[in-house]
Protein backbone atom coordinates (compact mmCIF):
# COMPACT_ATOMS: atom_id res chain seq x y z
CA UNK A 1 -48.09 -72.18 -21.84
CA UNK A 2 -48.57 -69.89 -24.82
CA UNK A 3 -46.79 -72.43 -27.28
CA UNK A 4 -49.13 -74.81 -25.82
CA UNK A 5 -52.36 -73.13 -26.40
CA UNK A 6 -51.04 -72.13 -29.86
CA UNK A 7 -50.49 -75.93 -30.44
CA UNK A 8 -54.02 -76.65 -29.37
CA UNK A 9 -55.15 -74.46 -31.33
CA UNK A 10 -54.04 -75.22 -34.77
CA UNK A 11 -55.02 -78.76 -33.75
CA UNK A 12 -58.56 -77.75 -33.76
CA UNK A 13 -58.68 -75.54 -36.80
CA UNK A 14 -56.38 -77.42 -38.88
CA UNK A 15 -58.34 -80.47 -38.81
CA UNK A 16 -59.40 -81.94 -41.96
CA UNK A 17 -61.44 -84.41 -40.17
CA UNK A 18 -65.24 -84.08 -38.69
CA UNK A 19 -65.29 -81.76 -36.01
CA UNK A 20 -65.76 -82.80 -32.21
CA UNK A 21 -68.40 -80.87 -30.63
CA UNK A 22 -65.73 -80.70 -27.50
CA UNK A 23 -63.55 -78.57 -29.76
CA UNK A 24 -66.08 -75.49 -29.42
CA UNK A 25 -65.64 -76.05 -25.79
CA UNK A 26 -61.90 -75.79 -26.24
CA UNK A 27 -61.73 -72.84 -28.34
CA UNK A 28 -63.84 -71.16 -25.57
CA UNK A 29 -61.40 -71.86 -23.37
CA UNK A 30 -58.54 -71.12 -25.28
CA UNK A 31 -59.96 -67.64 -25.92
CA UNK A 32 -60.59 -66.75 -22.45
CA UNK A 33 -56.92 -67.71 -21.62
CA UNK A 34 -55.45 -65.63 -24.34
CA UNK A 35 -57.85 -62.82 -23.14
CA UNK A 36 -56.35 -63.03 -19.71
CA UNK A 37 -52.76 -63.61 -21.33
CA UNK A 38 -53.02 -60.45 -22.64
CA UNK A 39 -54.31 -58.72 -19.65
CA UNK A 40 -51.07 -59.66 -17.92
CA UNK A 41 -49.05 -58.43 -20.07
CA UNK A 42 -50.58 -55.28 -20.34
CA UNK A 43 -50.00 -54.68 -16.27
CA UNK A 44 -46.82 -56.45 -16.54
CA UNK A 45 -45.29 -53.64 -18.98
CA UNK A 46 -43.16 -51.06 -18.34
CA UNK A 47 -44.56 -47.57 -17.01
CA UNK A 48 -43.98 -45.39 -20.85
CA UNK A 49 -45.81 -47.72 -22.82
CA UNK A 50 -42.66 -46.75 -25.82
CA UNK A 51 -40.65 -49.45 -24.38
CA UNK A 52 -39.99 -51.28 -27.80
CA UNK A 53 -37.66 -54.16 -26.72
CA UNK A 54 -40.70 -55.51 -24.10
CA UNK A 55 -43.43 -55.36 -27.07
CA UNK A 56 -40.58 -57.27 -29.24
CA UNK A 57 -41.21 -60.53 -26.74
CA UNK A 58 -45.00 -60.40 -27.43
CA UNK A 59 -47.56 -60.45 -30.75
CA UNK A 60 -48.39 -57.26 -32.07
CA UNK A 61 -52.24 -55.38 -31.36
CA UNK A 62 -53.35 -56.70 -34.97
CA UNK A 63 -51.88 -60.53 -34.72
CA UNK A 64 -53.48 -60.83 -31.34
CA UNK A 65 -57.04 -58.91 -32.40
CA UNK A 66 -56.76 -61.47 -35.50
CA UNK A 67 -55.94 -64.36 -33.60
CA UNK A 68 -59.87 -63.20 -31.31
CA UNK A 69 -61.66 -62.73 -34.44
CA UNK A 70 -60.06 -66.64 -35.87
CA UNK A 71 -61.02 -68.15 -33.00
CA UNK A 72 -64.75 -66.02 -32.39
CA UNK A 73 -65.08 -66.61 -36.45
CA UNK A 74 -64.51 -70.13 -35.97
CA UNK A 75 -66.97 -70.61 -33.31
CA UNK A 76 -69.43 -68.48 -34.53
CA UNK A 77 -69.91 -70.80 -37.77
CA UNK A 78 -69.49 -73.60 -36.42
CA UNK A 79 -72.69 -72.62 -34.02
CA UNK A 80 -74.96 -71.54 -37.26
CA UNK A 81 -74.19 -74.34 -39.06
CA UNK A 82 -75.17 -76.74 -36.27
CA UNK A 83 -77.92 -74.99 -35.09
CA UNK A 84 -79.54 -74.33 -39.22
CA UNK A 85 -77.86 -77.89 -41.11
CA UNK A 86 -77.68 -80.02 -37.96
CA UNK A 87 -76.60 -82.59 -40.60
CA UNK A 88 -73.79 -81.13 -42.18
CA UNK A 89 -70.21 -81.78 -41.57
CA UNK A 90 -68.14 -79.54 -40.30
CA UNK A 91 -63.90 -79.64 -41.49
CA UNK A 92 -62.49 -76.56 -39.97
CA UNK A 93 -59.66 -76.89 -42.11
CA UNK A 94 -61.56 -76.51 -44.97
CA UNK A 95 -63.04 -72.79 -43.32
CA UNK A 96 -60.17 -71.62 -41.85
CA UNK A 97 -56.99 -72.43 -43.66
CA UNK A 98 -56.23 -68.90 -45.19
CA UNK A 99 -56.52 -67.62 -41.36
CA UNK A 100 -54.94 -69.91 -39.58
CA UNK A 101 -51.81 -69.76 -42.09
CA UNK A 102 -51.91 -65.81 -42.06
CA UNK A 103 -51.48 -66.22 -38.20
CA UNK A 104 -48.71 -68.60 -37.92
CA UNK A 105 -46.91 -67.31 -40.78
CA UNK A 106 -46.88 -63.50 -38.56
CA UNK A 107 -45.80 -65.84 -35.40
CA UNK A 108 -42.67 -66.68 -37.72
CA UNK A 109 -42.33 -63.06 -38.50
CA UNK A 110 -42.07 -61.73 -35.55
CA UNK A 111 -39.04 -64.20 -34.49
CA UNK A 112 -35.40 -63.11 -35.58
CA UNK A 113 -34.30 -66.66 -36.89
């Protein structure tokens, strides 16, 4: 499920095409699922929080606090710029790239191979 909503979302920011308005709706949602992702894993863990090799499955405090503020940046624009230039175009690739290659290139990081 996480590779999924990972998927989903570089689908919507990586697209160099004219936004759907749907996608907002999407990014909402995948947002409140990574939220709750989180939460789980945070009662899932071990009782001394120093347990390194159950962090080591997981994205670190910053990647996941970056991944919020991508997806809350994205739909924060994207909200101003329809609401104040109702006739502009929106290409999220064109905002985003920088962040959503930052992201996926710590995803890579984080795996030993």
């Amino acid at each position: 499920m996480y590779l999924s909503m990972c998927a989903k979302l570089f689908k919507i920011i990586n697209n160099s095409t004219e936004v759907d308005p749907s996608s907002f709706r999407e990014l909402v949602k995948i947002l409140t699922w990574f939220n709750k992702w989180h939460s789980e894993i945070q009662l899932t863990m071990p009782e001394k929080c120093q347990c390194q090799a159950h962090w080591k499955k997981f994205i670190t405090d910053r990647t996941f606090k970056d991944l919020l503020r991508s997806i809350r940046d994205v739909l924060g624009l994207g909200q101003y710029i329809q609401m104040n230039h109702p006739d502009a175009v929106i290409i999220p690739k064109t905002m985003c790239q920088d962040a959503v290659e930052n992201y996926f290139s710590l995803q890579r990081a984080r795996v030993a191979s």
